[in-house]
N, C-alpha and C. Protein backbone atom coordinates (compact mmCIF):
# COMPACT_ATOMS: atom_id res chain seq x y z
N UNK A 1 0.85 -1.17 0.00
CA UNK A 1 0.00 0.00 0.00
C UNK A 1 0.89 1.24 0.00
N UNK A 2 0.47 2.51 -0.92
CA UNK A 2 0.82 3.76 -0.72
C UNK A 2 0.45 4.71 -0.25
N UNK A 3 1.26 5.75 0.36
CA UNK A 3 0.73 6.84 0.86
C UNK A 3 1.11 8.35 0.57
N UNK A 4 0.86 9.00 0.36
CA UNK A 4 1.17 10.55 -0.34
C UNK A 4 1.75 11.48 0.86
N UNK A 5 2.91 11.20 1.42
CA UNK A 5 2.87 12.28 2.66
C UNK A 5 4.12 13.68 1.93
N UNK A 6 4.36 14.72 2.82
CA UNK A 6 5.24 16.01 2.82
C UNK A 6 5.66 15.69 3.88
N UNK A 7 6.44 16.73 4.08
CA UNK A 7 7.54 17.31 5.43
C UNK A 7 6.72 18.43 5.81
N UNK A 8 7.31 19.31 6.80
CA UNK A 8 6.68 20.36 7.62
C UNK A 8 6.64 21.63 6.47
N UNK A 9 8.08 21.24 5.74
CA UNK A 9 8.14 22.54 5.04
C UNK A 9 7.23 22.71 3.83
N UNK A 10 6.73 21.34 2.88
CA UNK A 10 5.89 20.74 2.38
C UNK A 10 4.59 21.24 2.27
N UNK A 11 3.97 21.44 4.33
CA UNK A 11 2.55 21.50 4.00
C UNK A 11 2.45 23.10 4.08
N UNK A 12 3.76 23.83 4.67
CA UNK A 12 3.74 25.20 4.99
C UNK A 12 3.63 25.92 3.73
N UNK A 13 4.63 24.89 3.17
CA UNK A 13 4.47 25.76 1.01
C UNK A 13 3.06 25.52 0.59
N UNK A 14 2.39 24.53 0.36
CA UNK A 14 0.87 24.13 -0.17
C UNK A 14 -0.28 25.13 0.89
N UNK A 15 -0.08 25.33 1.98
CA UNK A 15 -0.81 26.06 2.96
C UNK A 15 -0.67 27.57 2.06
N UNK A 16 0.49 28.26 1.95
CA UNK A 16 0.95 29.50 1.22
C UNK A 16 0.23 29.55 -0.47
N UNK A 17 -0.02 28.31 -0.68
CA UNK A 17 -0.23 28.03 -2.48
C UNK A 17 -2.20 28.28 -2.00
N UNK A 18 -2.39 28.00 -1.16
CA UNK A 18 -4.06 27.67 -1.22
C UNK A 18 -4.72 29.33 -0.68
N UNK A 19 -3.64 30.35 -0.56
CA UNK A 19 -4.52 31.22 -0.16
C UNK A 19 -5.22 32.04 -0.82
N UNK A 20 -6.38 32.66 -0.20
CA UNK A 20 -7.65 33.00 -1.69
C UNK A 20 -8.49 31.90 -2.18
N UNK A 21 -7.95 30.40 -2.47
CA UNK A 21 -9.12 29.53 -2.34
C UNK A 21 -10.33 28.91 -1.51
N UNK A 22 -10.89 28.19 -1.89
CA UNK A 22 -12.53 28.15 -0.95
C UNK A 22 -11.56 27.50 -0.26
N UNK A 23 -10.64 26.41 0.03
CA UNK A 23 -10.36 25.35 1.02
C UNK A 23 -8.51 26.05 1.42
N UNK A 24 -8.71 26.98 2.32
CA UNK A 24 -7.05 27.06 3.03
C UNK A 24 -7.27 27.38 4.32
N UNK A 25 -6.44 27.39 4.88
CA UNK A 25 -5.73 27.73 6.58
C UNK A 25 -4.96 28.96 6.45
N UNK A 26 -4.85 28.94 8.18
CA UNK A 26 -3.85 30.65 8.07
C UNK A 26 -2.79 29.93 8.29
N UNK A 27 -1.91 30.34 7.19
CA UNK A 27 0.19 29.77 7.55
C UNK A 27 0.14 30.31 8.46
N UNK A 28 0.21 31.24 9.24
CA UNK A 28 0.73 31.58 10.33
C UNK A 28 0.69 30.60 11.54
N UNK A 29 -0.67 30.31 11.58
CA UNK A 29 -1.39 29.74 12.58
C UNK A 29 -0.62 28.18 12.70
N UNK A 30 -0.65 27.66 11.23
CA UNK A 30 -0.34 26.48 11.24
C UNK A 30 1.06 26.43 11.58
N UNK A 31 2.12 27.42 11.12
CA UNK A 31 3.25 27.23 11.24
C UNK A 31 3.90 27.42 12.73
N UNK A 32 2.71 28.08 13.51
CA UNK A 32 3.28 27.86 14.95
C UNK A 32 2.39 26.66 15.46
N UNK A 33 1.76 25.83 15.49
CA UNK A 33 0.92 24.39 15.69
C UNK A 33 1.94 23.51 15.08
N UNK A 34 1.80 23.54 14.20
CA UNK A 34 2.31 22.17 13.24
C UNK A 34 3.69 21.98 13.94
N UNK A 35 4.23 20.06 14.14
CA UNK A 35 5.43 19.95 14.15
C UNK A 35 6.22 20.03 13.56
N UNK A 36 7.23 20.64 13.63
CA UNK A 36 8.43 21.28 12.68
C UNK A 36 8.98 19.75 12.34
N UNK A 37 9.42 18.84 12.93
CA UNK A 37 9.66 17.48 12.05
C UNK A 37 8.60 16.48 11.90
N UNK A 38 7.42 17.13 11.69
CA UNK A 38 6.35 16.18 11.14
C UNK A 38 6.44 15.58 9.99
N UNK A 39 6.11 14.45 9.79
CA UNK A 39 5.59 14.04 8.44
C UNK A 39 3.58 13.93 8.21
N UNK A 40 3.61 14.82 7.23
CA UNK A 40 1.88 14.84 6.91
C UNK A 40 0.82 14.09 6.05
N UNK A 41 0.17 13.48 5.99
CA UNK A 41 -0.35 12.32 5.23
C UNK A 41 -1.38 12.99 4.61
N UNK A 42 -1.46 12.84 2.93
CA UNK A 42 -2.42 13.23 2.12
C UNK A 42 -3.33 12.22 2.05
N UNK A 43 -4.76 12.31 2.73
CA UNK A 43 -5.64 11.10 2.94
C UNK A 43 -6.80 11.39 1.87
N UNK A 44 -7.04 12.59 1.28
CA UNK A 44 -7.80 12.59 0.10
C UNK A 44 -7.57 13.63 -0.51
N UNK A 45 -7.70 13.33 -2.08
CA UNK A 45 -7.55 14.52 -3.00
C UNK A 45 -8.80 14.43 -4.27
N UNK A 46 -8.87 15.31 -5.03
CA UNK A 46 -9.60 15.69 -5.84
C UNK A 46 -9.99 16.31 -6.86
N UNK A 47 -9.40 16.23 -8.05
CA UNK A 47 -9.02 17.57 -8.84
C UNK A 47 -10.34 18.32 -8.81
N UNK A 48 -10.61 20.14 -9.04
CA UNK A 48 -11.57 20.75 -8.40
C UNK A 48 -11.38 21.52 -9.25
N UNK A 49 -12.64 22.05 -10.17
CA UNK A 49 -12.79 23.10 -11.24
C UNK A 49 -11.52 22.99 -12.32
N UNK A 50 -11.20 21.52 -12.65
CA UNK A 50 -10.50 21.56 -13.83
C UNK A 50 -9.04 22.54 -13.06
N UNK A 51 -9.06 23.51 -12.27
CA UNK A 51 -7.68 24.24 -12.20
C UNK A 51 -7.13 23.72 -10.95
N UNK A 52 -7.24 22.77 -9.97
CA UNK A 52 -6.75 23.03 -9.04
C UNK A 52 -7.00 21.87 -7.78
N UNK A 53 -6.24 21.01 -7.13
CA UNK A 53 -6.67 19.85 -6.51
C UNK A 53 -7.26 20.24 -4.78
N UNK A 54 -8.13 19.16 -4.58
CA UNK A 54 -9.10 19.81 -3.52
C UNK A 54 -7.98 18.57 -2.23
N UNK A 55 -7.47 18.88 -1.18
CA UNK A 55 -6.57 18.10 -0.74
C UNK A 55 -7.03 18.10 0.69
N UNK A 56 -7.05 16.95 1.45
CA UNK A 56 -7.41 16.68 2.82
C UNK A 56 -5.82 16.02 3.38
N UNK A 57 -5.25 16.88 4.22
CA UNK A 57 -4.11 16.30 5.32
C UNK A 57 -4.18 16.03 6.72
N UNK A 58 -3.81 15.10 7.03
CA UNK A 58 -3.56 14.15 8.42
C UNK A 58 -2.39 15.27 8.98
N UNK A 59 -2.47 16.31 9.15
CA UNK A 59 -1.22 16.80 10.02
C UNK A 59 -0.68 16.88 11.09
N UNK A 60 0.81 16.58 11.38
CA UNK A 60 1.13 16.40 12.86
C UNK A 60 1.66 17.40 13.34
N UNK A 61 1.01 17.78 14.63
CA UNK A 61 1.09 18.75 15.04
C UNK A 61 2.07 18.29 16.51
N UNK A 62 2.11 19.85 17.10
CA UNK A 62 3.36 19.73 18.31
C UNK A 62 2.40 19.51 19.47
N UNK A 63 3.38 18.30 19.85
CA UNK A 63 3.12 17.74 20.95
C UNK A 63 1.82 17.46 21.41
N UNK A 64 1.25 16.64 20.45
CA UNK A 64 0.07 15.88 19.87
C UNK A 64 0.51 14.51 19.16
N UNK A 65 -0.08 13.60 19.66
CA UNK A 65 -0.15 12.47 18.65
C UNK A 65 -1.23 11.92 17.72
N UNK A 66 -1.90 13.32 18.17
CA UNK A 66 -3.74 12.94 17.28
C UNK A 66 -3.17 14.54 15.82
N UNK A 67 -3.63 13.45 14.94
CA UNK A 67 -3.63 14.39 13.88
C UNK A 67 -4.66 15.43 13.95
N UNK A 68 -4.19 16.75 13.29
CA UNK A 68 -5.22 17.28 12.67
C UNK A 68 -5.21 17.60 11.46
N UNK A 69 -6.92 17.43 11.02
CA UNK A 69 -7.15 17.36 9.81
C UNK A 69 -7.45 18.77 9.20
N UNK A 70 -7.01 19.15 7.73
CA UNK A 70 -6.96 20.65 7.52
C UNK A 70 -7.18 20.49 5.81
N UNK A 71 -7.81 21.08 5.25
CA UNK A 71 -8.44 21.38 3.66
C UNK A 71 -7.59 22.43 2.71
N UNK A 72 -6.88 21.93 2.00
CA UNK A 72 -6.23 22.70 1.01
C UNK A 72 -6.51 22.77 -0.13
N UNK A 73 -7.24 23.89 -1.38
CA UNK A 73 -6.93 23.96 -2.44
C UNK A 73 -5.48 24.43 -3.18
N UNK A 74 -4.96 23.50 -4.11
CA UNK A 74 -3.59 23.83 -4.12
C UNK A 74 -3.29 23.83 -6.02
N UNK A 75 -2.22 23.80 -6.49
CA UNK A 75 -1.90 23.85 -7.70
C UNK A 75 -1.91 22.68 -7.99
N UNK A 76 -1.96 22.22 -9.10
CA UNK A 76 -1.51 20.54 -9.30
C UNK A 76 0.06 20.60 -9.45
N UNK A 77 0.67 21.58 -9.41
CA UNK A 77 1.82 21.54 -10.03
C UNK A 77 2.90 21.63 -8.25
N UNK A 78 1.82 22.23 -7.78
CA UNK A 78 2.24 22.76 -6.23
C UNK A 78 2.54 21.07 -5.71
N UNK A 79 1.43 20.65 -5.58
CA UNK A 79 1.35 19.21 -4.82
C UNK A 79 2.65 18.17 -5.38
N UNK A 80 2.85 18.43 -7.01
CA UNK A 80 3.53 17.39 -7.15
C UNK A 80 4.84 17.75 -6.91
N UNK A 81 5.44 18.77 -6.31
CA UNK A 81 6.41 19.67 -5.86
C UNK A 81 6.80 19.03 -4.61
N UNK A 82 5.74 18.98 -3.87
CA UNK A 82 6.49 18.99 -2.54
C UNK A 82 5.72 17.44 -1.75
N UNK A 83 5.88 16.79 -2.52
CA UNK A 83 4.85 15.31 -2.04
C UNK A 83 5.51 14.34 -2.34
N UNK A 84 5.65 13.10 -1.95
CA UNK A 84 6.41 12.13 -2.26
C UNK A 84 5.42 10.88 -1.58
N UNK A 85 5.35 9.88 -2.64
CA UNK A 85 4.64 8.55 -2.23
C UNK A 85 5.60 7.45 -1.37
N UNK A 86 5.07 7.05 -0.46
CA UNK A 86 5.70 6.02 0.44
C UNK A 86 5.23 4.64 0.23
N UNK A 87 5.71 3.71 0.27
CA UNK A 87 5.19 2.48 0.66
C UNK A 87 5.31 2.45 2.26
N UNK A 88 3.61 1.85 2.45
CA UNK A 88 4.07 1.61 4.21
C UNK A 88 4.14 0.17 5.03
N UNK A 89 4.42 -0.69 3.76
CA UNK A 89 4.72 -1.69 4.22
C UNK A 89 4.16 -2.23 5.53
N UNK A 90 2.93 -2.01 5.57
CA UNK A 90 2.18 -2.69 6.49
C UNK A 90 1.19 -3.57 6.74
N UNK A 91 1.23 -4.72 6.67
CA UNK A 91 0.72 -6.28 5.57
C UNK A 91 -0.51 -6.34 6.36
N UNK A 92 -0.86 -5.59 8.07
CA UNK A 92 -2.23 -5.35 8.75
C UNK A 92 -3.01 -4.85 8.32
N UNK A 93 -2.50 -3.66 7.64
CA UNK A 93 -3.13 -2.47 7.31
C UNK A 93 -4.04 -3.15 6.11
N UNK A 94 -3.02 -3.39 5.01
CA UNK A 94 -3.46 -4.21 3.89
C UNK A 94 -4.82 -5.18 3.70
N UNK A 95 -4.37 -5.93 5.11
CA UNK A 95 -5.40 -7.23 5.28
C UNK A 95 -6.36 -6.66 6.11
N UNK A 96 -6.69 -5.47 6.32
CA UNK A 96 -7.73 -4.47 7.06
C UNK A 96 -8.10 -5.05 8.45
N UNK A 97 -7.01 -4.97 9.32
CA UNK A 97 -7.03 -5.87 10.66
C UNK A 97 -6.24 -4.48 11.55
């Protein structure tokens, strides 16, 4: 199985790319919340009006182990910038256990 995650710096750039769209956050806000060595999990996307992908992230925040979840409209060109697919090699997960 794959997974679409960023780095901190990752969701701070796509957060900066989504502003003015129907679906963003305040960078500010996030960039003092969010963990600076988080890794963030893209759990749904959507391309949205032909220009632009509609993006749901699992983000890890400081000194929290419960994600929070946050709505980005972003570039398509933005996402494939700063995103990288993982295998998570997890044969539970797989077998839905």
């Amino acid at each position: 199985m794959k997974a679409t995650v960023t780095n901190t710096a990752g969701i701070l750039y796509l957060a900066e790319n989504s502003k003015g769209r129907n679906r963003s956050v305040d960078g500010l806000t996030l960039m003092e919340t969010v963990d600076p060595k988080g890794m963030h999990v893209l759990s749904f996307s959507l391309p949205h009006n032909d220009v632009e992908m509609r993006t749901m992230w699992l983000c890890k925040m400081k000194d929290s182990n419960e994600p929070q979840t946050i709505w980005l409209d972003v570039d398509f060109d933005a996402l494939r910038e700063c995103t990288t697919d993982i295998d998570t090699n997890n044969k539970e997960v797989e077998n839905g256990k």
